[in-house]
Protein backbone atom coordinates (compact mmCIF):
# COMPACT_ATOMS: atom_id res chain seq x y z
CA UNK A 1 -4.63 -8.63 -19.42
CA UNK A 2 -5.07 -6.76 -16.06
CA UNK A 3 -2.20 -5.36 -14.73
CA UNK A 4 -2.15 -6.33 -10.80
CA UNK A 5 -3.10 -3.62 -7.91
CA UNK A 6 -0.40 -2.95 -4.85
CA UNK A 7 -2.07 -1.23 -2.14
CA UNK A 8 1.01 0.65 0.10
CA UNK A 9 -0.48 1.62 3.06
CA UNK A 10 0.80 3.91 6.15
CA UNK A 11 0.40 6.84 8.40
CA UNK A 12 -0.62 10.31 6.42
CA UNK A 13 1.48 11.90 9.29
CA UNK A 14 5.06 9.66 8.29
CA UNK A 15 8.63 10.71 9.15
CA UNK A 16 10.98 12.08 7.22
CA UNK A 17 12.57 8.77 6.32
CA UNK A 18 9.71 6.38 5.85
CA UNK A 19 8.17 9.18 3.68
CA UNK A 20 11.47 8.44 1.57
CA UNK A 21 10.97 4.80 1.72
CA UNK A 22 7.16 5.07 0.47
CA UNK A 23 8.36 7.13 -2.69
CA UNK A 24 10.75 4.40 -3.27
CA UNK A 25 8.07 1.70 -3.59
CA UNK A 26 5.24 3.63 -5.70
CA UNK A 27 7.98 3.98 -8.55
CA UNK A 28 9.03 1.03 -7.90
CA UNK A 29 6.14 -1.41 -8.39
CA UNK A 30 5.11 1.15 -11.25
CA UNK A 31 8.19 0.10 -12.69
CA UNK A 32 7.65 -3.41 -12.21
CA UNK A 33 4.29 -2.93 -14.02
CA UNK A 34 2.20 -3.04 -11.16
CA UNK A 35 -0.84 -0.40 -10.45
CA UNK A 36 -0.61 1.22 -7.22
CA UNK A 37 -3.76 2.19 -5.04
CA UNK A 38 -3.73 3.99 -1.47
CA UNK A 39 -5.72 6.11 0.29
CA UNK A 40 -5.34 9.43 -1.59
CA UNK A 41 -4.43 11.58 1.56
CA UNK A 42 -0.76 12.82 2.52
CA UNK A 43 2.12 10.98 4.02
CA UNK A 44 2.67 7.69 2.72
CA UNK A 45 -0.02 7.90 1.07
CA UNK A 46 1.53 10.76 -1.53
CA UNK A 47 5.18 9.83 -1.63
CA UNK A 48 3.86 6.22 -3.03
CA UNK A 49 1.73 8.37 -5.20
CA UNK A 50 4.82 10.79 -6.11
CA UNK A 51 7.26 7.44 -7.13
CA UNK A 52 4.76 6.08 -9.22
CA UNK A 53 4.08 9.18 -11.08
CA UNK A 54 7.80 9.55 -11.71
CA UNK A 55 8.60 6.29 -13.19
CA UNK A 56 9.41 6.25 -16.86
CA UNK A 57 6.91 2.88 -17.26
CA UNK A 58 3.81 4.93 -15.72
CA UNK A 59 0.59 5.39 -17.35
CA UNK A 60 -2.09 7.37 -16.69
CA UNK A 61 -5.08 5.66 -14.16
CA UNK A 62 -1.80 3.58 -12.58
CA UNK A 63 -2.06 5.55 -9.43
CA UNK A 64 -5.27 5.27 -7.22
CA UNK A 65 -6.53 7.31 -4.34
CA UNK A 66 -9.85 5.86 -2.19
CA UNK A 67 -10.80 9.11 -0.02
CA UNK A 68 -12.14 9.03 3.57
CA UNK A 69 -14.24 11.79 3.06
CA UNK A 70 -16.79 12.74 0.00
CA UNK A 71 -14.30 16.01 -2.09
CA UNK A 72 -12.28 14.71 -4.33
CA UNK A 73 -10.03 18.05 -3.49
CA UNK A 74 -8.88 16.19 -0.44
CA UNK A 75 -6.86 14.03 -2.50
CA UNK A 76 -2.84 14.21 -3.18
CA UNK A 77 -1.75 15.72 -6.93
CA UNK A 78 -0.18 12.70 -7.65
CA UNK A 79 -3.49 10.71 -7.94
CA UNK A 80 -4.46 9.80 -11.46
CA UNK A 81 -7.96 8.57 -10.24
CA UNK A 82 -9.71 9.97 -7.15
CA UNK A 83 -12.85 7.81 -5.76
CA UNK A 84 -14.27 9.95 -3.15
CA UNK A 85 -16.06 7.40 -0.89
CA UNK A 86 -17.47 9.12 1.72
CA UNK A 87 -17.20 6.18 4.13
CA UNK A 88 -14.50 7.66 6.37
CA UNK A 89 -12.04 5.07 7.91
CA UNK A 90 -14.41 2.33 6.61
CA UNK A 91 -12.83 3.05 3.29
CA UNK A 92 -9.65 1.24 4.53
CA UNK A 93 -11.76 -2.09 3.46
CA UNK A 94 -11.71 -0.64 -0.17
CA UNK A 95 -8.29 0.03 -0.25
CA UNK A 96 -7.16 -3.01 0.88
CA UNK A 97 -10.09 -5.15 -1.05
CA UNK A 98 -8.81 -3.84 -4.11
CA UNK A 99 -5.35 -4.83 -4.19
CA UNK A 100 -4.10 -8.01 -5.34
CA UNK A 101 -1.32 -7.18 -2.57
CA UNK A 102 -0.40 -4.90 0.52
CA UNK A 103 2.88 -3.34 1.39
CA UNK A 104 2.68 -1.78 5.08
CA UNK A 105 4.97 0.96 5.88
CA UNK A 106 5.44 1.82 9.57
CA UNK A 107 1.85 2.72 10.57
CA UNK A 108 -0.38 3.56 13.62
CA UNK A 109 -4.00 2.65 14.12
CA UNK A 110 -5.20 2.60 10.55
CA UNK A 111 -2.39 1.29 9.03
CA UNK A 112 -2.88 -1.63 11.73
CA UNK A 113 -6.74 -2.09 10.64
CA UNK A 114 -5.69 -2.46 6.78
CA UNK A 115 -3.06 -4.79 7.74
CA UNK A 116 -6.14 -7.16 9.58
CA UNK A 117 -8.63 -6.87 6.80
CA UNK A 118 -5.48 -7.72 4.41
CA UNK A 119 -4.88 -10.77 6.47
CA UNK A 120 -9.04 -11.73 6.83
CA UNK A 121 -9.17 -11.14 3.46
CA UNK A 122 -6.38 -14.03 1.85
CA UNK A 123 -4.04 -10.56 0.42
CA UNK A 124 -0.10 -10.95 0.40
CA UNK A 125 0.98 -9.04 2.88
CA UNK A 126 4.28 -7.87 3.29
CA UNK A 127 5.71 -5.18 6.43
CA UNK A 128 8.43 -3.00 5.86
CA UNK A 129 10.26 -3.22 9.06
CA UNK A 130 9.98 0.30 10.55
CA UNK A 131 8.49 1.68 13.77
CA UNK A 132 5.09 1.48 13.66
CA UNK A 133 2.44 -1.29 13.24
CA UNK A 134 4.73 -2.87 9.96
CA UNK A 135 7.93 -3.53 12.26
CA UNK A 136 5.70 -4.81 15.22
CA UNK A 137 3.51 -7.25 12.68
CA UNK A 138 6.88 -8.53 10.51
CA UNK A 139 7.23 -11.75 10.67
CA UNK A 140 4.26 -12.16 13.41
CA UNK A 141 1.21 -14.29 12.94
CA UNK A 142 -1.81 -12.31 12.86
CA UNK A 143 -4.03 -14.90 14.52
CA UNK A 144 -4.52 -18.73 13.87
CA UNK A 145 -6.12 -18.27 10.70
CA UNK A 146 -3.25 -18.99 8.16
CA UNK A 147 -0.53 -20.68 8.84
CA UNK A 148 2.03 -18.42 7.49
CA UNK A 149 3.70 -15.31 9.14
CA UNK A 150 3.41 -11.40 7.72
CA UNK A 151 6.17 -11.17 5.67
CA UNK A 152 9.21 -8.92 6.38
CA UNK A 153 11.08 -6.43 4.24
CA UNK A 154 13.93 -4.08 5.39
CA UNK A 155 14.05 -2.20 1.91
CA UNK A 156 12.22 -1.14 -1.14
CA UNK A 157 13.30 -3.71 -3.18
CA UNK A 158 12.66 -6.74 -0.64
CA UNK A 159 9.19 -5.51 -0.40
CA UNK A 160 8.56 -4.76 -4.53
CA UNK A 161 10.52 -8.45 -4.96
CA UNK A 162 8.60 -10.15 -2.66
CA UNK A 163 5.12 -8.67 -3.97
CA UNK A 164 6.54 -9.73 -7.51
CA UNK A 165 7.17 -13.56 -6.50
CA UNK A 166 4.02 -13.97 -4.85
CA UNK A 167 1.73 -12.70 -7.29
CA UNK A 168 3.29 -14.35 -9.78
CA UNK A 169 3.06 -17.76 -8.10
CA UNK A 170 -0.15 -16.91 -7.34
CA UNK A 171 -0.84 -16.69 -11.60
């Protein structure tokens, strides 16, 4: 059986304690059994990437990096598979199209963008409330296009929990 995807998204550029907060949730949805895909680069990015290699329940190919750019040097050591895609910040479609769910973790302009596609494109989304594009969009309607809110999360556990529920309603 496939094992679901969890996209964590957020700014490669994160503070101190949302970089904290990031690590948190890679080991935690590795622990839950849940494959983790992001972006490959730094910041959130490679403290999700950093929990999920140091759960006890991870496997190697659980932890996913989609590049901006075309060297697959530009990823984060903690990346079990590396898919350069050379499609710069379009690549943020891939990332989020290949999740079965998206946790958002504070955020600026790209984080915002993967948020949107999540929402065009049907994905549980939940945001971490933080400063940044995930504490502005918690609980917030997107646009008129589904009737529920972004879910909110104040911790690592809220978020992994809530990921957890969904998708497995969703089974």
């Amino acid at each position: 059986m496939r094992r679901p995807v969890v996209a964590v998204i957020g700014n490669g550029d994160a503070p101190p304690e949302v970089v904290r907060l990031a690590e948190e949730v890679g080991q935690k949805l590795v622990d839950a059994g849940f494959r983790l895909v992001t972006g490959g680069l730094g910041g959130v990015m490679e403290a999700a990437a950093r929990g999920a290699r140091r759960s006890q329940h991870r496997r190697e190919g659980d932890v996913l990096g989609i590049l901006p750019g075309s060297d697959p040097l530009a990823a984060n050591s903690f990346t079990d598979i590396v898919i350069p895609s050379g499609l710069g910040i379009a690549r943020n479609v891939l990332v989020v199209a290949s999740a079965d769910a998206v946790i958002a973790l504070g955020g600026g302009s790209g984080t915002l963008s993967e948020m949107a596609i999540a929402w065009q494109l049907g994905r549980p989304l939940v945001a971490v409330e933080l400063e940044g594009w995930s504490g502005r969009l918690a609980g917030e309607r997107i646009d008129e296009r589904r009737n529920e809110p972004v879910a909110r999360a104040a911790t690592a556990d809220e978020a992994v929990d809530w990921v957890r529920a969904r998708l497995s309603r969703a089974r």
